[in-house]
C-alpha atoms as a PDB file:
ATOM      1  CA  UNK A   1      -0.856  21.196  10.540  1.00  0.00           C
ATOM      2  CA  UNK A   2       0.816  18.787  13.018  1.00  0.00           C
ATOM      3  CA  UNK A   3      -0.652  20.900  16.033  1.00  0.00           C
ATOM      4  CA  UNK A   4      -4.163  21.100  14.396  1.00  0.00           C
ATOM      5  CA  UNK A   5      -4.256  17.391  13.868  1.00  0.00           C
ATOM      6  CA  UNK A   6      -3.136  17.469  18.069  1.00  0.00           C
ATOM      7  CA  UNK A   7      -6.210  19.895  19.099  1.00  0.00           C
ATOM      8  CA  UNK A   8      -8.788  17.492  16.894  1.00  0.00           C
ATOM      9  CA  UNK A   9      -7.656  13.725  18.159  1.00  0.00           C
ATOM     10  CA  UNK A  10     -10.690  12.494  16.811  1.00  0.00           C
ATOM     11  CA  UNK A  11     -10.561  13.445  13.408  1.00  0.00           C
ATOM     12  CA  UNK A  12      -6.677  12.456  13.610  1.00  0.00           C
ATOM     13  CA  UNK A  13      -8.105   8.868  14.742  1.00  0.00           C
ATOM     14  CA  UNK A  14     -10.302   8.809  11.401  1.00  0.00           C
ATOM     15  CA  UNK A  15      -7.348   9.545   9.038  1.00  0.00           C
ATOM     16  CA  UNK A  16      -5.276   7.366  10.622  1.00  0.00           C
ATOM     17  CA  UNK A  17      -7.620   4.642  10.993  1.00  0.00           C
ATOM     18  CA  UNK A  18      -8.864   5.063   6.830  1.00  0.00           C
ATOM     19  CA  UNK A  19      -5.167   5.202   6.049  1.00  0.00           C
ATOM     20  CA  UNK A  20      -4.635   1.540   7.795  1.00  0.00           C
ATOM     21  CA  UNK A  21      -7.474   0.244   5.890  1.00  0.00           C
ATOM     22  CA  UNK A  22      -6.774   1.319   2.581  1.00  0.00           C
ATOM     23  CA  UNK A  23      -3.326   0.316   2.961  1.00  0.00           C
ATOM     24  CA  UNK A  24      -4.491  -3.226   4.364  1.00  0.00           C
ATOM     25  CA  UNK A  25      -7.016  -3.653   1.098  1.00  0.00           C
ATOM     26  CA  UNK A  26      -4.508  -2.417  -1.091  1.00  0.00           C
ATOM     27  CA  UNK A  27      -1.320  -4.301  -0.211  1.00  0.00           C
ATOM     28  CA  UNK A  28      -2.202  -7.446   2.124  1.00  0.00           C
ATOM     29  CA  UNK A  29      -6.251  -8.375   0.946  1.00  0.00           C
ATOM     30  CA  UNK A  30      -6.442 -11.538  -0.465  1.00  0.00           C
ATOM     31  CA  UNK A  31      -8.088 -12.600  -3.278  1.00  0.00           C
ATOM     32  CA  UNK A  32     -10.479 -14.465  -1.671  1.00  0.00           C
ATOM     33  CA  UNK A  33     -12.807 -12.414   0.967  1.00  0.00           C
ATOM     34  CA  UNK A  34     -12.948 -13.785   4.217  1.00  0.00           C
ATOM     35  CA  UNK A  35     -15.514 -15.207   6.593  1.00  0.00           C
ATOM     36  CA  UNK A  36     -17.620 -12.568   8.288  1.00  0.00           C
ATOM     37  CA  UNK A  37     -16.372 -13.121  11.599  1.00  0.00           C
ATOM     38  CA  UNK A  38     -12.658 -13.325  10.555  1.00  0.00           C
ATOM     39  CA  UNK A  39     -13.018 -10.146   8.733  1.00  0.00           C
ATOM     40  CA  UNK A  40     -14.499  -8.450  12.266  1.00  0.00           C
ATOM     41  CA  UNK A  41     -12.235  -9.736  13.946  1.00  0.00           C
ATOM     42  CA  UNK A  42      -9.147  -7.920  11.066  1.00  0.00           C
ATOM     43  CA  UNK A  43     -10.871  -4.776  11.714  1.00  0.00           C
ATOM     44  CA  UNK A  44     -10.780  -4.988  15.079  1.00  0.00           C
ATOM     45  CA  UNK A  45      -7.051  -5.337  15.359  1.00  0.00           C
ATOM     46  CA  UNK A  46      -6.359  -2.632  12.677  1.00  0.00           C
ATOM     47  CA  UNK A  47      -8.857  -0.165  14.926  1.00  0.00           C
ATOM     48  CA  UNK A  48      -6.152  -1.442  18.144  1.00  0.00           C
ATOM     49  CA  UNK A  49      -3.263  -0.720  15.710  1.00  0.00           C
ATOM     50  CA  UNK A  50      -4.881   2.664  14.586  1.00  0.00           C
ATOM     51  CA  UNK A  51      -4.812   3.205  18.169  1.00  0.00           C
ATOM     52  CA  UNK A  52      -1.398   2.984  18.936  1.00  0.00           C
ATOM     53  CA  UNK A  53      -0.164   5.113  15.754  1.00  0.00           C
ATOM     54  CA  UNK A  54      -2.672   7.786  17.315  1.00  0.00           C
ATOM     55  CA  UNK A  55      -1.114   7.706  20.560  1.00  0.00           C
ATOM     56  CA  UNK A  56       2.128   8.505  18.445  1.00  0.00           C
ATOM     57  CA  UNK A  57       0.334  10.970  16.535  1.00  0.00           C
ATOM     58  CA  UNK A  58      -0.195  12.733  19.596  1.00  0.00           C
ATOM     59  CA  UNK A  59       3.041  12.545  20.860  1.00  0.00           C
ATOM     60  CA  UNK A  60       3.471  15.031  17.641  1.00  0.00           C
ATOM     61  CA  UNK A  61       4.932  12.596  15.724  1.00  0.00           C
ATOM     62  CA  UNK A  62       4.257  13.155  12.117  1.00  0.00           C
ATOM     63  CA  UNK A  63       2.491   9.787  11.499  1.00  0.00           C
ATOM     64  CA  UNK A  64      -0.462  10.895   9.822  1.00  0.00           C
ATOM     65  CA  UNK A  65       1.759  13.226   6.860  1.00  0.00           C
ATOM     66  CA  UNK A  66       3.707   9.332   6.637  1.00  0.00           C
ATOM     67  CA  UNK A  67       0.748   7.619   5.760  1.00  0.00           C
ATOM     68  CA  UNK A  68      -0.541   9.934   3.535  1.00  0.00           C
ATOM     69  CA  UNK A  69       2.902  10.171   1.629  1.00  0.00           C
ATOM     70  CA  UNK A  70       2.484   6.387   1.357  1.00  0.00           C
ATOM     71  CA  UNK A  71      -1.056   6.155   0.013  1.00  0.00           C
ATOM     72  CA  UNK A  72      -0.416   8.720  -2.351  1.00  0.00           C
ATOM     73  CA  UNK A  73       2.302   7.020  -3.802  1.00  0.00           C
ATOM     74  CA  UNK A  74      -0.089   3.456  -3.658  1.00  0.00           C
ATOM     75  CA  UNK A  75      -2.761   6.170  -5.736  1.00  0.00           C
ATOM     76  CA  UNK A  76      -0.006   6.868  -8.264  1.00  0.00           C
ATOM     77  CA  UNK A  77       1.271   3.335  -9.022  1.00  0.00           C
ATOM     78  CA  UNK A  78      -2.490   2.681  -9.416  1.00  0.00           C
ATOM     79  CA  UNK A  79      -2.716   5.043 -11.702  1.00  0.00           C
ATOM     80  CA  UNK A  80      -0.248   4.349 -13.920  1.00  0.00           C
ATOM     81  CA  UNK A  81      -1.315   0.855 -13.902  1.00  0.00           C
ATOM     82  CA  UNK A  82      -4.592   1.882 -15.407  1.00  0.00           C
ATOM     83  CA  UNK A  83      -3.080   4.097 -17.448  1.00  0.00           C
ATOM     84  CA  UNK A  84      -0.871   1.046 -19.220  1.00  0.00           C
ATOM     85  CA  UNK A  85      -3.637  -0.970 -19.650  1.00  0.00           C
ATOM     86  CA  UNK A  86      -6.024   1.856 -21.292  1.00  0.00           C
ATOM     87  CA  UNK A  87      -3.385   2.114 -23.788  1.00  0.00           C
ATOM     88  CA  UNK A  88      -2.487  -1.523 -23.950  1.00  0.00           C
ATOM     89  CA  UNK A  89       1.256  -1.291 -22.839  1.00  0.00           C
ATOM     90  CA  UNK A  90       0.022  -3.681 -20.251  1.00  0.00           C
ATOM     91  CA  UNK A  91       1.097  -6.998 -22.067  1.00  0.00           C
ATOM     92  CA  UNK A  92       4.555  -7.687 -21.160  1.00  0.00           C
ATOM     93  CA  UNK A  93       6.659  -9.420 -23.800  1.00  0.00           C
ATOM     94  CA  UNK A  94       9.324 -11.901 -23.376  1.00  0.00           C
ATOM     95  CA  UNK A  95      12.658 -10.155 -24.234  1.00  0.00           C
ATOM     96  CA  UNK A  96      15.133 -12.521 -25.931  1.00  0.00           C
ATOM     97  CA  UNK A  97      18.507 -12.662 -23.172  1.00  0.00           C
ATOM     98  CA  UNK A  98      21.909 -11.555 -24.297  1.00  0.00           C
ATOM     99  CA  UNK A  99      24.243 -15.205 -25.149  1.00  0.00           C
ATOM    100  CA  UNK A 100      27.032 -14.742 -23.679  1.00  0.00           C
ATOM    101  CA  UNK A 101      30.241 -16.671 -22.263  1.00  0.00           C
ATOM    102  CA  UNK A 102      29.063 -20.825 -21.774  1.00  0.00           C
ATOM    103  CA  UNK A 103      25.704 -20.150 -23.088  1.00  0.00           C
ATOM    104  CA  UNK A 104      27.037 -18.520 -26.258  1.00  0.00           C
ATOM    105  CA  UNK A 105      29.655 -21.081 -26.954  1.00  0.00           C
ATOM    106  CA  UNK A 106      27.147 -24.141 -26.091  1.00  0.00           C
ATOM    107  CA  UNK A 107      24.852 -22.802 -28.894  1.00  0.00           C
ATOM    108  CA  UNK A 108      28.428 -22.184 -31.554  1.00  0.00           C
ATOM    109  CA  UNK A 109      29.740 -25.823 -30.452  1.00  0.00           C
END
């Protein structure tokens, strides 16, 4: 795989370049979109930054396998996520804590 990805550089560009953004929207997007020109201008550094982890991709280092181990496991959490709140176990309840040592005797005394 790692020396087909080397004879296609193009389509190794793509992947990596996809990877980047779905890792950017997934992890580091704010809530809030940004201005036009601000988002260009993210885009444009994550297509320089694509760049560089192609040029290491090249050097037949497995970059591409990394990020795909990655976004699979950002596809699983995702997953599960949906998965709790289809069945409602998304509601986290407050747990009572365990008294113990000051806290205990505070409450006795």
């Amino acid at each position: 795989m790692q020396q087909w990805l080397h004879d296609h550089p193009v389509i190794s560009y793509i992947l990596i370049f996809c990877f980047v953004v779905y890792i950017f929207n997934s992890v580091f997007r704010a809530q809030k979109r940004l201005p036009i020109l601000k988002e260009i201008l993210v885009h444009v550094i994550m297509a320089i930054g694509s760049f560089v982890l192609w040029i290491l991709q090249y050097d037949l280092l497995p970059i591409i396998q990394c990020m795909a181990v990655a976004v699979g496991m950002m596809l699983m959490l995702r997953g599960r996520q949906l998965y709790d709140k289809w069945k409602g176990n998304g509601k986290t309840e407050a747990k009572p804590e365990a008294q113990t040592g000051a806290a205990a005797e505070n409450k006795l005394g």
